[in-house]
Protein backbone atom coordinates (compact mmCIF):
# COMPACT_ATOMS: atom_id res chain seq x y z
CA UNK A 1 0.00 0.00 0.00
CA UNK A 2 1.03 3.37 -0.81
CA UNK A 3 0.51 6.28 1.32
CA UNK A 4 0.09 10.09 0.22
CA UNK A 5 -0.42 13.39 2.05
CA UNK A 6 -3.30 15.48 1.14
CA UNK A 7 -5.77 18.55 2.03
CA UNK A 8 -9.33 18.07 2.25
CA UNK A 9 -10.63 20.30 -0.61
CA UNK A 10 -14.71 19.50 -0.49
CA UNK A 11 -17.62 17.72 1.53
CA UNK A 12 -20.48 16.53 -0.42
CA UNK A 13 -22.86 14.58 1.24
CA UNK A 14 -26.09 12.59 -0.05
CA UNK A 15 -28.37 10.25 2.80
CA UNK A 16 -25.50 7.96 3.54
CA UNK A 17 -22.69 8.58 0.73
CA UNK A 18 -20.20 11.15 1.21
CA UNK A 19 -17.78 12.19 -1.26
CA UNK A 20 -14.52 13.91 -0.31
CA UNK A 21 -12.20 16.06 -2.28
CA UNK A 22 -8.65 16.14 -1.72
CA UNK A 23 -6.02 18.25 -3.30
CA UNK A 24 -2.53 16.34 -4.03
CA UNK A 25 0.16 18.29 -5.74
CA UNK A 26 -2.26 20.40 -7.54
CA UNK A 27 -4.52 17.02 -9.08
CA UNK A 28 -7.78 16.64 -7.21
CA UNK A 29 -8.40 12.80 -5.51
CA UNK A 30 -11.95 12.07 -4.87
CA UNK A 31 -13.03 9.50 -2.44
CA UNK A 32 -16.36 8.05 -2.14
CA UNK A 33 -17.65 6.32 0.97
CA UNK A 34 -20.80 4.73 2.65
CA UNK A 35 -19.43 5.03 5.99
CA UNK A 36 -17.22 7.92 7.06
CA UNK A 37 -17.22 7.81 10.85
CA UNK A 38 -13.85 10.27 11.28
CA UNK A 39 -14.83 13.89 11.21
CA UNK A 40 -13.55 15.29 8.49
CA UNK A 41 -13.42 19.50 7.83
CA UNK A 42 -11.93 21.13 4.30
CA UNK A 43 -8.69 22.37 4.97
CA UNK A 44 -7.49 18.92 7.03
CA UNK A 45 -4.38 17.45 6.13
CA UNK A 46 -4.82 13.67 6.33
CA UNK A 47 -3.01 10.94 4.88
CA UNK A 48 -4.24 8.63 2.39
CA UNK A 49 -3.39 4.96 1.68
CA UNK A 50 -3.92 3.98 -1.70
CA UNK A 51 -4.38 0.24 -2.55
CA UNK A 52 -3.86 -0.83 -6.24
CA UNK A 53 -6.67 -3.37 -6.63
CA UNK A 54 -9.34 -0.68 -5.06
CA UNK A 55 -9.20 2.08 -7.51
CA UNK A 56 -10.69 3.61 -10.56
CA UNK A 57 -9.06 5.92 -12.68
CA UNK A 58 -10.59 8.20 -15.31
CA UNK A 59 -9.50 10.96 -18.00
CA UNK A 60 -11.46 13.59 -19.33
CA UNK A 61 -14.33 11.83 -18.02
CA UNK A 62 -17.88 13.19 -19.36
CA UNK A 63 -21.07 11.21 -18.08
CA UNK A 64 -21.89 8.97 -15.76
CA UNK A 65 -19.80 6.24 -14.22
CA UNK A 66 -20.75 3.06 -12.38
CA UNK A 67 -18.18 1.08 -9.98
């Protein structure tokens, strides 16, 4: 597992799904979760591990996507 540090950018929640921005050497992660139980504020530095087989990756992505 890899391991980055980031900023929290943006909050968007929806009923139980939360998506979280992060800002990593000026490219924007996005995380999406059904269970986010830390609290989280914009302008947090966390850390993120990043697992190889648990990731999607998309360019110039128009539409709608489905994981």
């Amino acid at each position: 597992m890899n391991f980055i540090e980031a900023i929290v950018s943006d909050i968007q929640s929806n009923d139980s799904i939360t998506i979280v921005t992060f800002d990593f050497d000026n490219t924007h992660l996005r995380m999406m979760s059904l269970d986010l139980n830390t609290p989280i504020v914009i302008g947090s530095k966390v850390k993120l591990g990043i697992k190889a087989s648990s990731i999607a990756l998309a360019k110039d992505l128009s539409g709608v996507m489905s994981i």
